[in-house]
PDB file of N, CA and C in Angstrom:
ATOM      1  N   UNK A   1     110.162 111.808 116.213  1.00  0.00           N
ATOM      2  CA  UNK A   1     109.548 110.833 115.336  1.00  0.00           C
ATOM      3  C   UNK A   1     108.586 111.551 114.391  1.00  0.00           C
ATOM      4  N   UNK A   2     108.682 111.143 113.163  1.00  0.00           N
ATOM      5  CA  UNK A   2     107.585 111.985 112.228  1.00  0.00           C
ATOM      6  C   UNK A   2     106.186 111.172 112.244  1.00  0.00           C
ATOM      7  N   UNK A   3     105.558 112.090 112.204  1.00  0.00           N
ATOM      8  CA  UNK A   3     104.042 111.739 111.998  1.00  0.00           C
ATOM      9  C   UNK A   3     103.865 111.063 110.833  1.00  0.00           C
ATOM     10  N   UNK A   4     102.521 110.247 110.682  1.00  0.00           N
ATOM     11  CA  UNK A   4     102.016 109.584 109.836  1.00  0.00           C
ATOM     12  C   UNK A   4     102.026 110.685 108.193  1.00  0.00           C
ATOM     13  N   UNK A   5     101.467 112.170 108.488  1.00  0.00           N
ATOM     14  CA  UNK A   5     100.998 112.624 107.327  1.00  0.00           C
ATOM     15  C   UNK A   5     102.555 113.404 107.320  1.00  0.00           C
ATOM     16  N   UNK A   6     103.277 113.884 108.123  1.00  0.00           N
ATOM     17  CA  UNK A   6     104.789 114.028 107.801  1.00  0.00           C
ATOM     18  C   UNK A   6     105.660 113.343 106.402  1.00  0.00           C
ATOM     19  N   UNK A   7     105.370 112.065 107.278  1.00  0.00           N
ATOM     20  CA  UNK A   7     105.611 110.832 106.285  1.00  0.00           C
ATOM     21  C   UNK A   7     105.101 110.962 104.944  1.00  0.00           C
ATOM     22  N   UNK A   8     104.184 110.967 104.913  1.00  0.00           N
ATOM     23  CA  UNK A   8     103.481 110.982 103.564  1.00  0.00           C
ATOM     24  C   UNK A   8     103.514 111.986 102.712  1.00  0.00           C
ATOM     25  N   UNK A   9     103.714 113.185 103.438  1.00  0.00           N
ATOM     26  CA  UNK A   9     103.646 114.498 103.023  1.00  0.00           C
ATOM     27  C   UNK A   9     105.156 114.141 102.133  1.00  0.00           C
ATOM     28  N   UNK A  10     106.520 113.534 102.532  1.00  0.00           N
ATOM     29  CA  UNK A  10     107.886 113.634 102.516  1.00  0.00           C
ATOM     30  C   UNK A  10     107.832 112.302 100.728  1.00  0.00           C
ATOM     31  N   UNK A  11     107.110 111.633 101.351  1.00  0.00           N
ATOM     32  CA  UNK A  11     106.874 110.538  99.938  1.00  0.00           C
ATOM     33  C   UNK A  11     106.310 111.302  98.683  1.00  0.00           C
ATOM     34  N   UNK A  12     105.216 112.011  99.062  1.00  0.00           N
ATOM     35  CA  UNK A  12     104.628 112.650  97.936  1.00  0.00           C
ATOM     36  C   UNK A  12     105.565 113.713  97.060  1.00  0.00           C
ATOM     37  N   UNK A  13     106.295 114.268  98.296  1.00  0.00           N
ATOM     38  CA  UNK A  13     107.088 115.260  97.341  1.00  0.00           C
ATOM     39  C   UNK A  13     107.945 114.969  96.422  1.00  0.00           C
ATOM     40  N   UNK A  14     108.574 113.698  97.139  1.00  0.00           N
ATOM     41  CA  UNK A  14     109.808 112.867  96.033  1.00  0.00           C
ATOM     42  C   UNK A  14     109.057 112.270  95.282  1.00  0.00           C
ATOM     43  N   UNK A  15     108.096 111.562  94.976  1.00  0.00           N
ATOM     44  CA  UNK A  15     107.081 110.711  94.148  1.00  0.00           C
ATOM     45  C   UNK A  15     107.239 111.510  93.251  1.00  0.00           C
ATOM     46  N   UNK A  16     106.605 113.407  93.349  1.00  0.00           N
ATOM     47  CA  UNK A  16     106.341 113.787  91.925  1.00  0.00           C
ATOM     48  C   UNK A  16     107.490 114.909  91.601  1.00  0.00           C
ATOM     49  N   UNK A  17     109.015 114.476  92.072  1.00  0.00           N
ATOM     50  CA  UNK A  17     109.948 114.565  91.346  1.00  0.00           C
ATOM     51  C   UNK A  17     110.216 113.755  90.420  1.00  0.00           C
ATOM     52  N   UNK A  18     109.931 112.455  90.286  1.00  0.00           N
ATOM     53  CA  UNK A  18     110.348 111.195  89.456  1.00  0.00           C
ATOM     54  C   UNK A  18     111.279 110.742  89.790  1.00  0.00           C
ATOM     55  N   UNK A  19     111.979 110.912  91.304  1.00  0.00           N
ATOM     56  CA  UNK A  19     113.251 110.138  91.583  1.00  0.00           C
ATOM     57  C   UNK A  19     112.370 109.036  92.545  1.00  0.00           C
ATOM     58  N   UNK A  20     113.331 107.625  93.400  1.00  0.00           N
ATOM     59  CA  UNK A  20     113.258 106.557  93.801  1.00  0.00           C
ATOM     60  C   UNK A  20     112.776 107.230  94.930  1.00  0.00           C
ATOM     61  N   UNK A  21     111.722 106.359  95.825  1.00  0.00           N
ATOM     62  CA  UNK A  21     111.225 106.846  96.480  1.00  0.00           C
ATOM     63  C   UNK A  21     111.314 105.737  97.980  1.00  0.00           C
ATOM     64  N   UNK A  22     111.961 104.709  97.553  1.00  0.00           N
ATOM     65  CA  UNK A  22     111.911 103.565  98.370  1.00  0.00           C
ATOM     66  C   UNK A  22     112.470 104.096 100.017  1.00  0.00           C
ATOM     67  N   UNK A  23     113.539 104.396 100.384  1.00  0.00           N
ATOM     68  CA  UNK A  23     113.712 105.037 101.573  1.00  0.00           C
ATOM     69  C   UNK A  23     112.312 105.765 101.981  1.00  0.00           C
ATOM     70  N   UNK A  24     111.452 106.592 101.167  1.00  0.00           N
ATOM     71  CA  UNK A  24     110.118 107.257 101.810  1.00  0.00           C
ATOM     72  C   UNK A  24     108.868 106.216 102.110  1.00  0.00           C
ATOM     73  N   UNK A  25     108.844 105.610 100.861  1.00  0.00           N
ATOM     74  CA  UNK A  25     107.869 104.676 101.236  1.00  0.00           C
ATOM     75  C   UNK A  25     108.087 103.950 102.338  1.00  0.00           C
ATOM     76  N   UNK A  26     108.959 103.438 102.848  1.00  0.00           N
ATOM     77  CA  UNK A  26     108.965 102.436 104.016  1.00  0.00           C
ATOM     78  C   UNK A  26     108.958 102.763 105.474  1.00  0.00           C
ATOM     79  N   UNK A  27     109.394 104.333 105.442  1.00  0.00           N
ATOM     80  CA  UNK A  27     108.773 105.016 106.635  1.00  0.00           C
ATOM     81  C   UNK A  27     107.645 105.795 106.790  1.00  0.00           C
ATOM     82  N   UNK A  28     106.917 105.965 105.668  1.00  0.00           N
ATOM     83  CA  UNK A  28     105.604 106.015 105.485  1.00  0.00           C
ATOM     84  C   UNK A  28     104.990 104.972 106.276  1.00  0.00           C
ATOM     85  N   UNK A  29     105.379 103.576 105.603  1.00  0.00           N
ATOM     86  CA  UNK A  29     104.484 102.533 105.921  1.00  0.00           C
ATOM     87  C   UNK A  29     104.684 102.093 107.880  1.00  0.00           C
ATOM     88  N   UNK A  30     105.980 102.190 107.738  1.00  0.00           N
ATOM     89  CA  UNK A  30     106.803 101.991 109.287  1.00  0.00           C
ATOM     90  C   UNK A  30     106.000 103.122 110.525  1.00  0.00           C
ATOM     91  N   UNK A  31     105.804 104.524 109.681  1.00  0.00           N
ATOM     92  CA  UNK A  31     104.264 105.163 111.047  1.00  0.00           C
ATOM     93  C   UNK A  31     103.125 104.654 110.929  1.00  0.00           C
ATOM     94  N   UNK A  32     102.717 104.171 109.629  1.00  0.00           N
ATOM     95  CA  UNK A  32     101.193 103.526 109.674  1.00  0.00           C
ATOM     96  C   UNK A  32     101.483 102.252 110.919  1.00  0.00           C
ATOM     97  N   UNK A  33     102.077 101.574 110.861  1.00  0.00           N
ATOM     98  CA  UNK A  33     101.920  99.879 111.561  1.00  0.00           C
ATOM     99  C   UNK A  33     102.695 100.872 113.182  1.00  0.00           C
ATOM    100  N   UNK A  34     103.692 101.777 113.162  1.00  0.00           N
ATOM    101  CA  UNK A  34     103.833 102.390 114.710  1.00  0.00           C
ATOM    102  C   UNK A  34     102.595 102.751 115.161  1.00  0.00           C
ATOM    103  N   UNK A  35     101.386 103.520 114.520  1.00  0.00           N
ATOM    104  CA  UNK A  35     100.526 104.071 115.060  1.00  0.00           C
ATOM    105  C   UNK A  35      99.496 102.744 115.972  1.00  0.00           C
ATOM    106  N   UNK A  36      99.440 101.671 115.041  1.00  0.00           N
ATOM    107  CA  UNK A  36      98.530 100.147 115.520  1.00  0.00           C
ATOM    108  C   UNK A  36      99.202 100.680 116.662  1.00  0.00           C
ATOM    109  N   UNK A  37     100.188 100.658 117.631  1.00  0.00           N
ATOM    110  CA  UNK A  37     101.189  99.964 118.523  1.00  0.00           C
ATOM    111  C   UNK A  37     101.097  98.462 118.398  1.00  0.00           C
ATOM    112  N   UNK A  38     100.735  97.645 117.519  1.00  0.00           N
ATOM    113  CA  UNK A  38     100.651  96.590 117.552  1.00  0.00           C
ATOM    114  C   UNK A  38     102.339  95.938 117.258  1.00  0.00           C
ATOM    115  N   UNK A  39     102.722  95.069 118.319  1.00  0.00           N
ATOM    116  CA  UNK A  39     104.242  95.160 118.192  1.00  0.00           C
ATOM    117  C   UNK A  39     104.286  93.901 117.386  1.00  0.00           C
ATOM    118  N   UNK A  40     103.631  93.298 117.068  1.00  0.00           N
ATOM    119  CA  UNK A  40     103.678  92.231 116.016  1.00  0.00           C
ATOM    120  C   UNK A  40     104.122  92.444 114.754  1.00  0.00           C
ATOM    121  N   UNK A  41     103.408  93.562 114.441  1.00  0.00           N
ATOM    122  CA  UNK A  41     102.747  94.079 112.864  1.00  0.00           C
ATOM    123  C   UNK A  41     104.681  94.525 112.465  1.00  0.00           C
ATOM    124  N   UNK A  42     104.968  95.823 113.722  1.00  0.00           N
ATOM    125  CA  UNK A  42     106.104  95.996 113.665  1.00  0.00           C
ATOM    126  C   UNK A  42     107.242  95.388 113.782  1.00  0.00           C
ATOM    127  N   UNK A  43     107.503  94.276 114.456  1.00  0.00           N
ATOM    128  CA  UNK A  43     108.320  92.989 114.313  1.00  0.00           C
ATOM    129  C   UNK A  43     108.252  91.967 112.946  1.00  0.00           C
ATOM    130  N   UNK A  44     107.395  91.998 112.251  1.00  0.00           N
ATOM    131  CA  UNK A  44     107.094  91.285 111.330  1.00  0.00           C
ATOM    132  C   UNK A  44     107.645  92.375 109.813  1.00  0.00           C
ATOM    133  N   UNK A  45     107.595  93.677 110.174  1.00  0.00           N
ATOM    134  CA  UNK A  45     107.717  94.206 108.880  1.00  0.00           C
ATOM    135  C   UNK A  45     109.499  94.889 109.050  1.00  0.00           C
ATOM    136  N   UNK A  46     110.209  94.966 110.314  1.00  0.00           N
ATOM    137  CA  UNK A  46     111.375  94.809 110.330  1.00  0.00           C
ATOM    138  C   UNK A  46     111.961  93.462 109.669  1.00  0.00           C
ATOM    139  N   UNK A  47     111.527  92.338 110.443  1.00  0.00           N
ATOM    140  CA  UNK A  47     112.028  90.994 109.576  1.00  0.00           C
ATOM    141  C   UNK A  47     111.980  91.276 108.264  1.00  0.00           C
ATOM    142  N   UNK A  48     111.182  91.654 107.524  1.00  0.00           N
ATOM    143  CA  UNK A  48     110.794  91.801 106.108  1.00  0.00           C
ATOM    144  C   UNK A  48     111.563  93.110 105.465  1.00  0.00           C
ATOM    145  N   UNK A  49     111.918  93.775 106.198  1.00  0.00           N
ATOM    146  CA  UNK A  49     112.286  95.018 105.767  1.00  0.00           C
ATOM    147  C   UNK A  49     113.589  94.882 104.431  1.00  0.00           C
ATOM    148  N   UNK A  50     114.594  94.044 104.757  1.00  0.00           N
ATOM    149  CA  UNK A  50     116.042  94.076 104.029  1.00  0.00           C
ATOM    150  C   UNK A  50     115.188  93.514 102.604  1.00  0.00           C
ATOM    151  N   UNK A  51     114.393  92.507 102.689  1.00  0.00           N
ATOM    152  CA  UNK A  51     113.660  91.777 101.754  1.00  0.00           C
ATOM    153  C   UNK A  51     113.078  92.740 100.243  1.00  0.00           C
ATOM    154  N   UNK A  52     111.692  93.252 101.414  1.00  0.00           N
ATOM    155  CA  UNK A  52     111.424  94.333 100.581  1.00  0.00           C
ATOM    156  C   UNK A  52     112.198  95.316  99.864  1.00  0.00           C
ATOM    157  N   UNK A  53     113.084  95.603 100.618  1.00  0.00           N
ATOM    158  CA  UNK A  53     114.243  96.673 100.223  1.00  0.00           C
ATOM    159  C   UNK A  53     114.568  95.819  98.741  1.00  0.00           C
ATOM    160  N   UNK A  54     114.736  94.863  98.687  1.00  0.00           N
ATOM    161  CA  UNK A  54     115.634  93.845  97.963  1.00  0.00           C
ATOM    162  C   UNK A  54     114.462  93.848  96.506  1.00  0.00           C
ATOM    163  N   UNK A  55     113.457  93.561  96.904  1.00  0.00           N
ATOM    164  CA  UNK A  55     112.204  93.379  95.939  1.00  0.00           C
ATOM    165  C   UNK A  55     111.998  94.655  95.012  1.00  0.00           C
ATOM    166  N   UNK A  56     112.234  95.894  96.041  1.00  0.00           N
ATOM    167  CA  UNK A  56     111.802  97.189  95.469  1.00  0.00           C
ATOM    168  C   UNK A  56     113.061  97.549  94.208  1.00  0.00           C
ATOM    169  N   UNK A  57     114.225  97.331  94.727  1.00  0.00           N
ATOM    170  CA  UNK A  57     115.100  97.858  94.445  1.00  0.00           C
ATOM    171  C   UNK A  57     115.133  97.182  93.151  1.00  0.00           C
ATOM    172  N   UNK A  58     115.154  95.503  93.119  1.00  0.00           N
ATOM    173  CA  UNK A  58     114.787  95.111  91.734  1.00  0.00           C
ATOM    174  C   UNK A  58     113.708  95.154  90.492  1.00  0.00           C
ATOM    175  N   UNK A  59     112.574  95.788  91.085  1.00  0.00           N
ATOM    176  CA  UNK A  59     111.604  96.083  90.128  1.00  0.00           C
ATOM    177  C   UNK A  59     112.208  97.366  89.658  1.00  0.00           C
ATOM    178  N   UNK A  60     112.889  98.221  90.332  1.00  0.00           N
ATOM    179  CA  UNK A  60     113.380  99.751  89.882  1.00  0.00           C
ATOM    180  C   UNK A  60     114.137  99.539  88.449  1.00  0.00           C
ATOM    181  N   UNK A  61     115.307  98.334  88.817  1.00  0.00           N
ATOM    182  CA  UNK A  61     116.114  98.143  88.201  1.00  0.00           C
ATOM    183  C   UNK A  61     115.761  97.309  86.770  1.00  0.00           C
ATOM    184  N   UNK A  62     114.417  97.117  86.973  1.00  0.00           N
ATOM    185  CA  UNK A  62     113.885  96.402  85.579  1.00  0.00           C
ATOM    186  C   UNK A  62     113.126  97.625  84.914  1.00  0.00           C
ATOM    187  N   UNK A  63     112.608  98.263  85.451  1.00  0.00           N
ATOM    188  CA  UNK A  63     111.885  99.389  84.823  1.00  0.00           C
ATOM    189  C   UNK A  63     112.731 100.253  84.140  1.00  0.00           C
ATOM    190  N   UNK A  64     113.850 100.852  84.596  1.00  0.00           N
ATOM    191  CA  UNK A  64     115.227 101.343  84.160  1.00  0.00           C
ATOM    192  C   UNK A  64     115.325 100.669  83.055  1.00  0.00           C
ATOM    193  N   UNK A  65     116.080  99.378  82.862  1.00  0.00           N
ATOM    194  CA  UNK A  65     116.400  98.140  81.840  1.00  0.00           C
ATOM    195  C   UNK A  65     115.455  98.370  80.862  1.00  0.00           C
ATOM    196  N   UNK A  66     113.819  98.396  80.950  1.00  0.00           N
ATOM    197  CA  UNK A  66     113.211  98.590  79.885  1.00  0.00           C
ATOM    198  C   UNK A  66     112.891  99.567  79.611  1.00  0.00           C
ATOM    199  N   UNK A  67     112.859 100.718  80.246  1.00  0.00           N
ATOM    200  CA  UNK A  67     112.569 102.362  79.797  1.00  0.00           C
ATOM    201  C   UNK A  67     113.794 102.546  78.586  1.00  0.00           C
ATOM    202  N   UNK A  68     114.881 102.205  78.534  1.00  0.00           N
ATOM    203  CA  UNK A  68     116.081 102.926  77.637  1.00  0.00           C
ATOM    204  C   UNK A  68     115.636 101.943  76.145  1.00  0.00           C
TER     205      UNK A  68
END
């Protein structure tokens, strides 16, 4: 399992390539709420997970749309 600053360390690097970063961010966020052990926090952000995925992926796709 990767560590919290693993995680982050792995986001940052793709961040300042300028490629999509959504796969990093969410296991970034997925060790922050593992570390709580709070199994709520983590049950609640699986439910949410396909969602977000869904949210992220469409703001990408508008930023794209208006960058050209």
């Amino acid at each position: 399992m990767l560590s919290i600053e693993t995680a982050f360390n792995k986001l940052q690097a793709v961040l300042l390539t300028g490629a999509p970063a959504r796969v990093e961010d969410m296991e970034f966020r997925r060790r922050i709420l593992q570390a709580t052990a709070n199994v709520t926090f983590i049950r609640a952000f699986d439910a949410l997970c396909a969602e977000i995925n869904r949210i992220m992926q469409s703001g990408a796709d508008i930023s794209r749309s208006t960058a050209a």
